[in-house]
PDB file of N, CA and C in Angstrom:
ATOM      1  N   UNK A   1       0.823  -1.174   0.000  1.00  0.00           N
ATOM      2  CA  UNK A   1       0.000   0.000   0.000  1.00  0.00           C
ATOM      3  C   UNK A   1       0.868   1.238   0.000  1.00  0.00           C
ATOM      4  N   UNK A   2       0.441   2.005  -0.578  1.00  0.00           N
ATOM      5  CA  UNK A   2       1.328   3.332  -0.788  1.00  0.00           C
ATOM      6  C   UNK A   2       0.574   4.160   0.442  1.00  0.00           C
ATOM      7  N   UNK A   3       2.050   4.896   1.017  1.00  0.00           N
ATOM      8  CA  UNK A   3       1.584   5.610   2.345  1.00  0.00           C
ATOM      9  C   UNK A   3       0.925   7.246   1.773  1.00  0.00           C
ATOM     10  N   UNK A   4      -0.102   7.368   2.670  1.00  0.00           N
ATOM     11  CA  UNK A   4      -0.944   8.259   2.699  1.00  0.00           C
ATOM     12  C   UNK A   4      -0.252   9.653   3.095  1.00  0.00           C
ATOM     13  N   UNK A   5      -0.374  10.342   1.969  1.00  0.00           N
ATOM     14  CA  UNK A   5       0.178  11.936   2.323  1.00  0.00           C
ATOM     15  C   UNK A   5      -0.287  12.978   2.910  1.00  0.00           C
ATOM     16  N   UNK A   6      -1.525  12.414   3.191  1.00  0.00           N
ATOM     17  CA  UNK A   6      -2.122  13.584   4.045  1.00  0.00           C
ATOM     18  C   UNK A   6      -2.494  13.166   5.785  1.00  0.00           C
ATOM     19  N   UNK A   7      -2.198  13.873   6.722  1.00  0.00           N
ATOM     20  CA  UNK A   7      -2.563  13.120   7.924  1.00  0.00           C
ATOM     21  C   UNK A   7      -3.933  13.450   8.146  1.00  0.00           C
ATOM     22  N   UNK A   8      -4.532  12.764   9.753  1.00  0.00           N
ATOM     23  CA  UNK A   8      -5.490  12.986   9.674  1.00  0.00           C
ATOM     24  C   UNK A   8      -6.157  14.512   9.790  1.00  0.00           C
ATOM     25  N   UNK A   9      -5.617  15.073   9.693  1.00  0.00           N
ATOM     26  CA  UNK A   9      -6.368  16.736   9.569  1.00  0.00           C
ATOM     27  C   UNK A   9      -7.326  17.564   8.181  1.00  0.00           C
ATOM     28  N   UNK A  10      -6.128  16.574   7.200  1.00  0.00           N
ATOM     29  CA  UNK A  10      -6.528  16.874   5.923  1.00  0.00           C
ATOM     30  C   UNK A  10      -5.590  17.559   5.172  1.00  0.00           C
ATOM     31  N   UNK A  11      -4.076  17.573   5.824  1.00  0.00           N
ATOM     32  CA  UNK A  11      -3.326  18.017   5.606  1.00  0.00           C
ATOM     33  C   UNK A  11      -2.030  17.427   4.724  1.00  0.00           C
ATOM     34  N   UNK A  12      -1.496  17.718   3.945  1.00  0.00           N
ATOM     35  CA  UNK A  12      -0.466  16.786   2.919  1.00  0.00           C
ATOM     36  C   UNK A  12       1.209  16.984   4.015  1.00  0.00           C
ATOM     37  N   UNK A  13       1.640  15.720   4.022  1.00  0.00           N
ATOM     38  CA  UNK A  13       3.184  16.253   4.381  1.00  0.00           C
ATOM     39  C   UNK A  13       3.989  16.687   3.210  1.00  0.00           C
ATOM     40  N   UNK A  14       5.125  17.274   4.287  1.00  0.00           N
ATOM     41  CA  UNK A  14       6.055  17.831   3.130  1.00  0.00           C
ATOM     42  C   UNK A  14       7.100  17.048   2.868  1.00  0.00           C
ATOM     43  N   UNK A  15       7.299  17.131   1.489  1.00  0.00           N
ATOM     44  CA  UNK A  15       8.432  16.237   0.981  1.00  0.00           C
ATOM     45  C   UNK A  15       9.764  16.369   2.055  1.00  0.00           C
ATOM     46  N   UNK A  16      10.103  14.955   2.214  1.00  0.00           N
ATOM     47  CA  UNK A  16      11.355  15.184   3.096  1.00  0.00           C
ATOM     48  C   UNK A  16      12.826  15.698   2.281  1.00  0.00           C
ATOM     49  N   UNK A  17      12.744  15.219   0.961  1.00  0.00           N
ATOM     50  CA  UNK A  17      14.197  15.412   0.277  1.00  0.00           C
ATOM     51  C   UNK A  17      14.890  17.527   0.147  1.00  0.00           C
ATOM     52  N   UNK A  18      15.887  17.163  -0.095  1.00  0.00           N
ATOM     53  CA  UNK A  18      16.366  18.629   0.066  1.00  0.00           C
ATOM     54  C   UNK A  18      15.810  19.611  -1.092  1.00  0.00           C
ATOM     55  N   UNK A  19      16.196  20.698  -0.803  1.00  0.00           N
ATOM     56  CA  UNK A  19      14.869  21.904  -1.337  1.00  0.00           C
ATOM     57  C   UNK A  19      15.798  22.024  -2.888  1.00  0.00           C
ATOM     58  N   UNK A  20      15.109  23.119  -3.730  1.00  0.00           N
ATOM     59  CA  UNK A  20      15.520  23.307  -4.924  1.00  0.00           C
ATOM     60  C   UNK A  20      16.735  24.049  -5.001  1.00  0.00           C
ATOM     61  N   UNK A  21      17.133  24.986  -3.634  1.00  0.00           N
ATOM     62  CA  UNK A  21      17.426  25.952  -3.515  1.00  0.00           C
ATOM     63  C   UNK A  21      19.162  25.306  -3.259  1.00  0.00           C
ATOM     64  N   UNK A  22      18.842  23.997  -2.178  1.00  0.00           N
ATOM     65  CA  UNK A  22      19.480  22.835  -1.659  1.00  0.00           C
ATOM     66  C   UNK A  22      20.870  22.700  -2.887  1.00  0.00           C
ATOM     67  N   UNK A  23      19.836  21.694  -3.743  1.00  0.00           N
ATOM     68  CA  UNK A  23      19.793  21.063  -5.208  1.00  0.00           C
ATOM     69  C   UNK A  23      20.873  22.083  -5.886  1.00  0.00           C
ATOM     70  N   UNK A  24      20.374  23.588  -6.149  1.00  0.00           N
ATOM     71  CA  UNK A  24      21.281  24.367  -7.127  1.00  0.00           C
ATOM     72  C   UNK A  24      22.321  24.272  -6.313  1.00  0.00           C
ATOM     73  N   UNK A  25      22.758  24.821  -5.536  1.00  0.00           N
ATOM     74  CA  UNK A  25      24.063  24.925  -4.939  1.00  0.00           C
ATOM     75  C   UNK A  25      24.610  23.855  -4.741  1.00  0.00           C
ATOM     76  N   UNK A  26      23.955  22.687  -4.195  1.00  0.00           N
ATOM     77  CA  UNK A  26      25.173  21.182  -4.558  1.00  0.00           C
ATOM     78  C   UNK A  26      25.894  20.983  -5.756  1.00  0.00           C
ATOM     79  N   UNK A  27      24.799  21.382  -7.088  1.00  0.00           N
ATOM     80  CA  UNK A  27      25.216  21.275  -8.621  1.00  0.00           C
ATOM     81  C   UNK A  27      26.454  22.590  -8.741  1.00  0.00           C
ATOM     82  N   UNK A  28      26.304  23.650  -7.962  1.00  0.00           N
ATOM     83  CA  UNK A  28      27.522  24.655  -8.217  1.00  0.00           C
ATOM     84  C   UNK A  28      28.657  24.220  -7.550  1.00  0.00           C
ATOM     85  N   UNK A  29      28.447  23.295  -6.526  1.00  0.00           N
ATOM     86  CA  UNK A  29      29.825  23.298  -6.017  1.00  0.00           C
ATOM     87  C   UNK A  29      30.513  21.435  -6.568  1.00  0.00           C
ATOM     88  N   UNK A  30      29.478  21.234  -7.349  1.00  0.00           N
ATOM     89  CA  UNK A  30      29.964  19.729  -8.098  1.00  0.00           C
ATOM     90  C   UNK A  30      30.535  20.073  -9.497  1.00  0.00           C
ATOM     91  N   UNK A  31      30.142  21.721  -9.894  1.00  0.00           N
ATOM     92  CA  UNK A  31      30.130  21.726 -11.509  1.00  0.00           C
ATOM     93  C   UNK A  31      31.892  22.661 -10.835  1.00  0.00           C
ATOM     94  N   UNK A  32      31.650  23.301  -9.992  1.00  0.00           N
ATOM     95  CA  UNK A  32      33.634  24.221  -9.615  1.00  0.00           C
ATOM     96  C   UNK A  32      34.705  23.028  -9.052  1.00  0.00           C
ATOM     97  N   UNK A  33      33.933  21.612  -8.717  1.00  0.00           N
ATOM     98  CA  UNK A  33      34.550  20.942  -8.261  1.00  0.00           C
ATOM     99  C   UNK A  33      35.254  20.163  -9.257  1.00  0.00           C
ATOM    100  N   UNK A  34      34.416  19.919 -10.837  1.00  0.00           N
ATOM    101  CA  UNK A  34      34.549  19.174 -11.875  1.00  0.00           C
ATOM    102  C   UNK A  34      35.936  19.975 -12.103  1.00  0.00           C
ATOM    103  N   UNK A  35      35.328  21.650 -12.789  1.00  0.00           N
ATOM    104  CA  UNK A  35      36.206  22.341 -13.675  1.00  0.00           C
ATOM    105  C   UNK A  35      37.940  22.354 -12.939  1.00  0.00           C
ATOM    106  N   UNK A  36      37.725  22.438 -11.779  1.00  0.00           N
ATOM    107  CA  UNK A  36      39.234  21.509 -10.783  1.00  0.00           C
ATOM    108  C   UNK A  36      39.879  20.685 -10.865  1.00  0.00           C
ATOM    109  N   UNK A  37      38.810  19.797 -10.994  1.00  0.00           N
ATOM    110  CA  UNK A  37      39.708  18.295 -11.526  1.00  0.00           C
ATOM    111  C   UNK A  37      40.195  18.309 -12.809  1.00  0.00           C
ATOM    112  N   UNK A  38      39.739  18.391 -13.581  1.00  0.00           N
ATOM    113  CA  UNK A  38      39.800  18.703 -15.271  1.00  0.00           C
ATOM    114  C   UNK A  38      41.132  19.770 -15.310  1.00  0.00           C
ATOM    115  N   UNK A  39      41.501  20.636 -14.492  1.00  0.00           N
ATOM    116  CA  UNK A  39      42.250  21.658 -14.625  1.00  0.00           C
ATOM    117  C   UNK A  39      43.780  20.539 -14.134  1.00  0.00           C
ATOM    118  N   UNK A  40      43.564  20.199 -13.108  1.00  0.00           N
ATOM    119  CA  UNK A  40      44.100  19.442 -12.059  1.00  0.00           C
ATOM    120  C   UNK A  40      44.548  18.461 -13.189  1.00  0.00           C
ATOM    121  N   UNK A  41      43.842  17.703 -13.274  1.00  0.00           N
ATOM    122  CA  UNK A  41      44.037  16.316 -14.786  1.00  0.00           C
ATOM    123  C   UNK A  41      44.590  16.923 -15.882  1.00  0.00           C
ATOM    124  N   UNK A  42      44.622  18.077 -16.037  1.00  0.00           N
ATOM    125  CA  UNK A  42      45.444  18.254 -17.702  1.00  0.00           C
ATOM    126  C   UNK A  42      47.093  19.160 -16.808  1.00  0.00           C
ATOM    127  N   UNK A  43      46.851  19.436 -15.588  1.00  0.00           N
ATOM    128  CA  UNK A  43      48.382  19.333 -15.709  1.00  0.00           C
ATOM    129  C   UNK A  43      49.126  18.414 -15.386  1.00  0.00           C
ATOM    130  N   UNK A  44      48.896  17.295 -14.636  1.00  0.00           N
ATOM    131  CA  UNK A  44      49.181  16.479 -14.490  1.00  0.00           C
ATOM    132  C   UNK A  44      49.415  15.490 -15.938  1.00  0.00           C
ATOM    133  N   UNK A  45      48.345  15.630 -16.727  1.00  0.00           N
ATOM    134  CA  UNK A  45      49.041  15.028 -17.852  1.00  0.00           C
ATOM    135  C   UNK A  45      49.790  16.009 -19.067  1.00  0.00           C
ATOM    136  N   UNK A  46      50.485  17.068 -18.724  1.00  0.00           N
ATOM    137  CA  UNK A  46      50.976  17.646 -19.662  1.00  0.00           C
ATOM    138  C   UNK A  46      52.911  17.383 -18.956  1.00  0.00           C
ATOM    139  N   UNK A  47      52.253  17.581 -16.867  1.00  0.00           N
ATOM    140  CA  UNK A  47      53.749  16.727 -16.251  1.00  0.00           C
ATOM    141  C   UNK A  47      54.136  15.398 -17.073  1.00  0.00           C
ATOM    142  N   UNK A  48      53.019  14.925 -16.976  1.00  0.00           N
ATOM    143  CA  UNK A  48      53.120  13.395 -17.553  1.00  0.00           C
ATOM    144  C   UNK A  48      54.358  13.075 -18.907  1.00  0.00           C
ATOM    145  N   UNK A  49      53.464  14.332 -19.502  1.00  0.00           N
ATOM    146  CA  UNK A  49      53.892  13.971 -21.316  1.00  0.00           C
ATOM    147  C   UNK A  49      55.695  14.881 -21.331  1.00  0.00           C
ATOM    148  N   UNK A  50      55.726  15.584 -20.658  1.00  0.00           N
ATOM    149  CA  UNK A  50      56.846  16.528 -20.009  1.00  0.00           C
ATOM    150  C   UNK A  50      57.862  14.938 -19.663  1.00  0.00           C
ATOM    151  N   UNK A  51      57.271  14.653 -18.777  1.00  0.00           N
ATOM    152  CA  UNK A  51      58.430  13.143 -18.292  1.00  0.00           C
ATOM    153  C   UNK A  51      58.914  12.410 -19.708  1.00  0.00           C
ATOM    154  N   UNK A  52      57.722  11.977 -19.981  1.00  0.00           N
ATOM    155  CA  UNK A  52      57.876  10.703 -21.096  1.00  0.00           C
ATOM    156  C   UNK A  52      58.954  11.177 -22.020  1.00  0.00           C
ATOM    157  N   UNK A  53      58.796  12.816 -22.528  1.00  0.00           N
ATOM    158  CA  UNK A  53      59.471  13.508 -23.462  1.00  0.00           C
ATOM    159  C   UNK A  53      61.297  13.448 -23.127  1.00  0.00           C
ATOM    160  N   UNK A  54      61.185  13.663 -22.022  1.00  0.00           N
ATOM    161  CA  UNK A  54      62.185  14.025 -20.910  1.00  0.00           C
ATOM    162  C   UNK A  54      63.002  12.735 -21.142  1.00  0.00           C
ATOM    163  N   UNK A  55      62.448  11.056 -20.136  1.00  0.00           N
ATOM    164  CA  UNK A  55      62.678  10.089 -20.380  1.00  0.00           C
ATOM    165  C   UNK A  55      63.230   9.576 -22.220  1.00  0.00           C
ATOM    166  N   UNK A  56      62.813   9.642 -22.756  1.00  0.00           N
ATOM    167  CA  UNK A  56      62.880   9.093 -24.556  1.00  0.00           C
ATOM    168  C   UNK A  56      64.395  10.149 -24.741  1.00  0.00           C
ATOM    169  N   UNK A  57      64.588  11.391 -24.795  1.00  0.00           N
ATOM    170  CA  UNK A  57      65.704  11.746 -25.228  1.00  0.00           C
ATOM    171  C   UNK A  57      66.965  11.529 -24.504  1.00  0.00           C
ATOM    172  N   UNK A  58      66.866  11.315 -23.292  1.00  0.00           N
ATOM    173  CA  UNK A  58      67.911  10.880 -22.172  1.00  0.00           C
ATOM    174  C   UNK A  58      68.449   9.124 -22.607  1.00  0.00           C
ATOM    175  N   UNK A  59      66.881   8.411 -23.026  1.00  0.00           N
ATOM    176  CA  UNK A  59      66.975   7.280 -23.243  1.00  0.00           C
ATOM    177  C   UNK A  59      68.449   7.417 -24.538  1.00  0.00           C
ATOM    178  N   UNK A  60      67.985   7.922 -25.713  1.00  0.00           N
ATOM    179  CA  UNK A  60      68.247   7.942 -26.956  1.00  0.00           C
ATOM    180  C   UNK A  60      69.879   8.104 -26.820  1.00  0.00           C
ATOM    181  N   UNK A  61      69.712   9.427 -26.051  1.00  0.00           N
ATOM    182  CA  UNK A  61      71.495   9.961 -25.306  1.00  0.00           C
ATOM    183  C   UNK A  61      72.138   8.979 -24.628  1.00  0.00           C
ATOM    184  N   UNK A  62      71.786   7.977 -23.890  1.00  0.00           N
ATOM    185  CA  UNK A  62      72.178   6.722 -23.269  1.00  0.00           C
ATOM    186  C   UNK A  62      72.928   5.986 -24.380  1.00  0.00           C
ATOM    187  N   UNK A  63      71.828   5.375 -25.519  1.00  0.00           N
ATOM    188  CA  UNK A  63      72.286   4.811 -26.416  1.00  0.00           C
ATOM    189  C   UNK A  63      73.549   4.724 -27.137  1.00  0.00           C
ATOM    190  N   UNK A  64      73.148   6.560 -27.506  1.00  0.00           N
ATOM    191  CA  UNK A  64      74.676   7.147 -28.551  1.00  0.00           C
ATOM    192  C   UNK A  64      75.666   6.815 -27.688  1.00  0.00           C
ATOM    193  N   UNK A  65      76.007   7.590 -26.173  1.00  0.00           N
ATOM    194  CA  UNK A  65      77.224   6.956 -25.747  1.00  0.00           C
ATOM    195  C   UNK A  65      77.359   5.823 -25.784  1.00  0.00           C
ATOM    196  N   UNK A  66      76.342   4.740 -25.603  1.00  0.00           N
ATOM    197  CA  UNK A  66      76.987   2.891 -25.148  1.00  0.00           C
ATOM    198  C   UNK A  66      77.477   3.084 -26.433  1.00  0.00           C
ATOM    199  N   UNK A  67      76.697   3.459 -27.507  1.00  0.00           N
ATOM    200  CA  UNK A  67      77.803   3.142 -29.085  1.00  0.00           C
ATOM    201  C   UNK A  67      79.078   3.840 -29.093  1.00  0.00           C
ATOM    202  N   UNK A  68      79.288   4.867 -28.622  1.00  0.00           N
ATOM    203  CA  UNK A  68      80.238   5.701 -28.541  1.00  0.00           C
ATOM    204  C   UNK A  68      81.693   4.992 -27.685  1.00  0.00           C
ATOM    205  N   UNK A  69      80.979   4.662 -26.650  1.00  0.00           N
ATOM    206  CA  UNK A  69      82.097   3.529 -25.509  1.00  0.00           C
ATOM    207  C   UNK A  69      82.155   2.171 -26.172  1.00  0.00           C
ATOM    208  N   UNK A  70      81.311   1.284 -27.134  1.00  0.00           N
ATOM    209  CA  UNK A  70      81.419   0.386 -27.293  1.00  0.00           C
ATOM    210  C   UNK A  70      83.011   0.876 -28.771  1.00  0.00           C
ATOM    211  N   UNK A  71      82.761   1.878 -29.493  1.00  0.00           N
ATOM    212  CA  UNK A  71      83.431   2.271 -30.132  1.00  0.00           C
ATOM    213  C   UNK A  71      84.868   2.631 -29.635  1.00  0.00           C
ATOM    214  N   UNK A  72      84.895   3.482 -28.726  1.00  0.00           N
ATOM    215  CA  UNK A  72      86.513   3.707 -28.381  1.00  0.00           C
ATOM    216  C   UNK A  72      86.841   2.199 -27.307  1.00  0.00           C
ATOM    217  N   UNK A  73      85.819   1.197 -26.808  1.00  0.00           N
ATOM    218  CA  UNK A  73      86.520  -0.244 -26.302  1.00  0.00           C
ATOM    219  C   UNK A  73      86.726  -0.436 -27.040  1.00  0.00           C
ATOM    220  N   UNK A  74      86.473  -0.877 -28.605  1.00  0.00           N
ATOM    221  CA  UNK A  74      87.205  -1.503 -29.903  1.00  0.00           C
ATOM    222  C   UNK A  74      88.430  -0.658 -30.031  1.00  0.00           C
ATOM    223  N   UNK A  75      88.380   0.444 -29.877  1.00  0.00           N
ATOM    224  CA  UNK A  75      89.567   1.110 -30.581  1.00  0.00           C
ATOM    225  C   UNK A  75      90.859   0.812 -29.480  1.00  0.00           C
ATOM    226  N   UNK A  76      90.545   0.919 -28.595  1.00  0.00           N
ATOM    227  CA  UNK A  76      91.450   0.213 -27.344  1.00  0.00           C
ATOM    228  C   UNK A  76      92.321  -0.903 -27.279  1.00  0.00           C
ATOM    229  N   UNK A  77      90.941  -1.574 -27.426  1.00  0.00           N
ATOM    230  CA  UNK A  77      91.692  -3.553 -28.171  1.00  0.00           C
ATOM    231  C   UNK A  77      92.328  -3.345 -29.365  1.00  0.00           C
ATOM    232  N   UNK A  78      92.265  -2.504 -30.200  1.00  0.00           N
ATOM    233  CA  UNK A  78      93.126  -3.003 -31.210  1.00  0.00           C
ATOM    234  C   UNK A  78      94.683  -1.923 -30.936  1.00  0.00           C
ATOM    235  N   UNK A  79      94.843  -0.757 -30.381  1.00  0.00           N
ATOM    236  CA  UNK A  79      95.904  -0.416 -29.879  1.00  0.00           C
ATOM    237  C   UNK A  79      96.547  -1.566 -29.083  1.00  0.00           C
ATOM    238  N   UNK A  80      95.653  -2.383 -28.476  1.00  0.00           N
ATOM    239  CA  UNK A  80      96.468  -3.411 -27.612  1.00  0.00           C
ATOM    240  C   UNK A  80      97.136  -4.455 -28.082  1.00  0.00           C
ATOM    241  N   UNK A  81      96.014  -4.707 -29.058  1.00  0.00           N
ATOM    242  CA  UNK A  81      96.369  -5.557 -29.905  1.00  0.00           C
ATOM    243  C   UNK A  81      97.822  -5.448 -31.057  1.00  0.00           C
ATOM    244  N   UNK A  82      97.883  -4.326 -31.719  1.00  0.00           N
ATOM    245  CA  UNK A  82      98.939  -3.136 -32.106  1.00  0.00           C
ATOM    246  C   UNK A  82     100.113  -3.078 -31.105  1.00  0.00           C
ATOM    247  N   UNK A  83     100.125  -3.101 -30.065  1.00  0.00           N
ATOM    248  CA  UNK A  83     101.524  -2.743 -29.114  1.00  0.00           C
ATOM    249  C   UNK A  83     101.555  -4.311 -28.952  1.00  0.00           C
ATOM    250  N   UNK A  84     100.982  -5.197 -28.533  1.00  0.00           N
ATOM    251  CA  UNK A  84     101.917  -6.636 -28.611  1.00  0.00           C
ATOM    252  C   UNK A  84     102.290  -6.919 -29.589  1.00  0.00           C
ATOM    253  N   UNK A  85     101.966  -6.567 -30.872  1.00  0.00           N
ATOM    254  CA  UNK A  85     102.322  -7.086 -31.759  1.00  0.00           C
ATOM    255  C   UNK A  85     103.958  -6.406 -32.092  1.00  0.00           C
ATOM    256  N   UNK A  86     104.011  -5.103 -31.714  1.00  0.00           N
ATOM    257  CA  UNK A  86     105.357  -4.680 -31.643  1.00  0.00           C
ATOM    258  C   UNK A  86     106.021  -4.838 -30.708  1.00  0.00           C
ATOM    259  N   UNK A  87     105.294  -5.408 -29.789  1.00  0.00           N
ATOM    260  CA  UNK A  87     106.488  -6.052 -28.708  1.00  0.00           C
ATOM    261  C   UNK A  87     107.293  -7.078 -29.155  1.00  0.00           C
ATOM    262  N   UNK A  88     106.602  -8.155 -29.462  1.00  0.00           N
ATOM    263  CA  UNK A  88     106.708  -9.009 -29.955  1.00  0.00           C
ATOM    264  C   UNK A  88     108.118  -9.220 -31.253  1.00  0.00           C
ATOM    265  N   UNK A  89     107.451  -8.303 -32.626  1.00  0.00           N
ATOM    266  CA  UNK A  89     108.545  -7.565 -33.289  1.00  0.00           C
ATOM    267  C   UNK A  89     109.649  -7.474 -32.969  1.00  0.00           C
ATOM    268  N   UNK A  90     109.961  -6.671 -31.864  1.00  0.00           N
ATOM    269  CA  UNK A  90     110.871  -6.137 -31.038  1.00  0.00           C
ATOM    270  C   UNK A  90     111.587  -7.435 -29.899  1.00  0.00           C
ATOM    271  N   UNK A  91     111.099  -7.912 -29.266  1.00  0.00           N
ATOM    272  CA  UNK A  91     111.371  -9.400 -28.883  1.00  0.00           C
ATOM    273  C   UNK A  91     112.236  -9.905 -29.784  1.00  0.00           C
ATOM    274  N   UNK A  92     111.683  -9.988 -30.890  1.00  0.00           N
ATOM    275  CA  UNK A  92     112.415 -11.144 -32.060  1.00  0.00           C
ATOM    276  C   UNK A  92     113.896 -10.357 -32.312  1.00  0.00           C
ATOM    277  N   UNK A  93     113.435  -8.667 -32.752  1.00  0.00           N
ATOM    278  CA  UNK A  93     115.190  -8.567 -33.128  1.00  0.00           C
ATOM    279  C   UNK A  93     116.026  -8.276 -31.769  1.00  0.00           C
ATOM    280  N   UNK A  94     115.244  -8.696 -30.652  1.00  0.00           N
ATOM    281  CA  UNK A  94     116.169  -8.363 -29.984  1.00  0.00           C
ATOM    282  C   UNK A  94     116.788 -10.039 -29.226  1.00  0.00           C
ATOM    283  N   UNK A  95     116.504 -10.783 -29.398  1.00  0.00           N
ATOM    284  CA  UNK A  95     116.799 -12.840 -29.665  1.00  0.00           C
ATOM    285  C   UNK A  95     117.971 -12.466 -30.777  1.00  0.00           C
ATOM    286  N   UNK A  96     118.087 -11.614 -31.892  1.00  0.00           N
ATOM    287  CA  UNK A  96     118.316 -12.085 -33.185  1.00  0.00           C
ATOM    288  C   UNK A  96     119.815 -11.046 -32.868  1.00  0.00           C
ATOM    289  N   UNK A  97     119.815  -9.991 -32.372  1.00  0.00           N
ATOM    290  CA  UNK A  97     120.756  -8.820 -32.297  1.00  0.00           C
ATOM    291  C   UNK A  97     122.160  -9.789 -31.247  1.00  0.00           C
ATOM    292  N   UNK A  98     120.879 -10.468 -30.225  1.00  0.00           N
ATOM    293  CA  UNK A  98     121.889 -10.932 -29.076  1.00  0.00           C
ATOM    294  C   UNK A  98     122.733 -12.359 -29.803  1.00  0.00           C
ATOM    295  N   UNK A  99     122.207 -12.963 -30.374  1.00  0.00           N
ATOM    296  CA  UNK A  99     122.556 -14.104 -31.351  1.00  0.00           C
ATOM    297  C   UNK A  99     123.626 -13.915 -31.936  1.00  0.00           C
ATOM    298  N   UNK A 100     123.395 -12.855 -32.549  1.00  0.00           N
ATOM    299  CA  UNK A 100     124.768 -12.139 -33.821  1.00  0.00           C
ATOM    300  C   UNK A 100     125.878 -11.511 -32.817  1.00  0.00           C
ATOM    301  N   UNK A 101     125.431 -10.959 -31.301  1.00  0.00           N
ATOM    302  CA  UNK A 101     126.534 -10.806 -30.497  1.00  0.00           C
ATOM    303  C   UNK A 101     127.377 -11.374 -30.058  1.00  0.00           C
ATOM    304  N   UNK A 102     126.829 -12.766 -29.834  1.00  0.00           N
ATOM    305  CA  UNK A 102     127.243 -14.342 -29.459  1.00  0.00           C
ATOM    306  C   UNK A 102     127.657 -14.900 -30.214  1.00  0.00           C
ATOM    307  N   UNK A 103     127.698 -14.705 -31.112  1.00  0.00           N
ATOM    308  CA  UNK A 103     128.275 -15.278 -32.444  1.00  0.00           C
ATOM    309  C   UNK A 103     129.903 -14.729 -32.335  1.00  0.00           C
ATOM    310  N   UNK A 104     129.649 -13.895 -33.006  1.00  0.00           N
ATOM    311  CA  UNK A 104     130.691 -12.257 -33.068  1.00  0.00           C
ATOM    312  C   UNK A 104     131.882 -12.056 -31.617  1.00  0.00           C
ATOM    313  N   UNK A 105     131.021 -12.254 -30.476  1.00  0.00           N
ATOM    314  CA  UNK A 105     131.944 -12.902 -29.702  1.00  0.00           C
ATOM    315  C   UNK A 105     133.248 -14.334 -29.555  1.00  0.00           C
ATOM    316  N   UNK A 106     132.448 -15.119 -30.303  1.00  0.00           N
ATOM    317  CA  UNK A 106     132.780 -16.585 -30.661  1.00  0.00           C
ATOM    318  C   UNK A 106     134.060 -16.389 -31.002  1.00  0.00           C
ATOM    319  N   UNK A 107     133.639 -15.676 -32.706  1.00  0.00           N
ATOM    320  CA  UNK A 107     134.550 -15.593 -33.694  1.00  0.00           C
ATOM    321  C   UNK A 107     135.604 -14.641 -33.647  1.00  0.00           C
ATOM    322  N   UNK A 108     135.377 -13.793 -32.303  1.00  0.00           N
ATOM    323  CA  UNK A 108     136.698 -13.024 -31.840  1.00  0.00           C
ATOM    324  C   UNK A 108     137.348 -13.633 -30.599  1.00  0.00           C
ATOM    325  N   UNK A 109     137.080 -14.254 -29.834  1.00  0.00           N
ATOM    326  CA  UNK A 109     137.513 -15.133 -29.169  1.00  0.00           C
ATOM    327  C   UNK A 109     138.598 -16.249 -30.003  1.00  0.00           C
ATOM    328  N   UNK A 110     138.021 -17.016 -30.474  1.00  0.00           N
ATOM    329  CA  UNK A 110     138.877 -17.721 -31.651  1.00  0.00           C
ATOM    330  C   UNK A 110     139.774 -17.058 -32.512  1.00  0.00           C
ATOM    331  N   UNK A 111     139.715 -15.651 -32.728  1.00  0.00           N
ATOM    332  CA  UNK A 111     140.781 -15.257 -33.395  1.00  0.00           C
ATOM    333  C   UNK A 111     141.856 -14.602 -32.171  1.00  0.00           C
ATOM    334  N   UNK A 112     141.588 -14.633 -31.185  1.00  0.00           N
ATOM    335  CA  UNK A 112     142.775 -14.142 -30.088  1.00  0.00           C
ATOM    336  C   UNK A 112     143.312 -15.158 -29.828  1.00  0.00           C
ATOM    337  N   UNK A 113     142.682 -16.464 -29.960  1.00  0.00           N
ATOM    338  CA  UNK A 113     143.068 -17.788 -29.612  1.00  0.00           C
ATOM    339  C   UNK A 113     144.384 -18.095 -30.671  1.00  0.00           C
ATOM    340  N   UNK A 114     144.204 -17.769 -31.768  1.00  0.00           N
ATOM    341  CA  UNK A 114     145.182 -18.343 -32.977  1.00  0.00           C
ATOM    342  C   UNK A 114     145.876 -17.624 -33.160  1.00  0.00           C
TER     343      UNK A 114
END
């Protein structure tokens, strides 16, 4: 049964919910509360897009140097590679210098001998 709006006097009650007056001003402070957030939300995503931007060229700059270091480590190894190899070089005529000294010694030895 639907409750009866009028009591017994003959009288209607009054609506319990909040007034019109209520109503507008909740909607003004929901519609300054929106335009806030919305304000609030686009800087936050302009920080956002600011980072990402930020992040990607730092990224990119990362890159170039690892190529850059991976480039002068090659160039490194092969200087290294380059100086043993003239060590090495150098090793040999110097086996080959002492050889011919030893020799040369020999053959002057033997001639003081005779």
């Amino acid at each position: 049964m639907a409750p009866n709006l009028e009591d017994k006097k003959g009288k209607k009650e009054k609506p319990t919910g909040p007034t019109v007056k209520e109503l507008q001003a909740r909607i003004a402070v929901l519609k300054a509360e929106k335009l806030k957030e919305q304000k609030d939300r686009n800087v936050m995503q302009l920080d956002r897009d600011k980072v990402h931007a930020f992040w990607d060229v730092k990224k990119e700059e990362y890159k170039k140097l690892q190529a850059q270091l991976k480039i002068k480590d090659r160039c490194a190894e092969e200087l290294e590679e380059k100086h043993q190899a003239e060590i090495k070089i150098y090793s040999q005529k110097m086996k080959h210098l002492l050889y011919e000294r030893a020799i040369s010694e020999q053959v002057n030895c033997s001639k003081k001998v005779i």
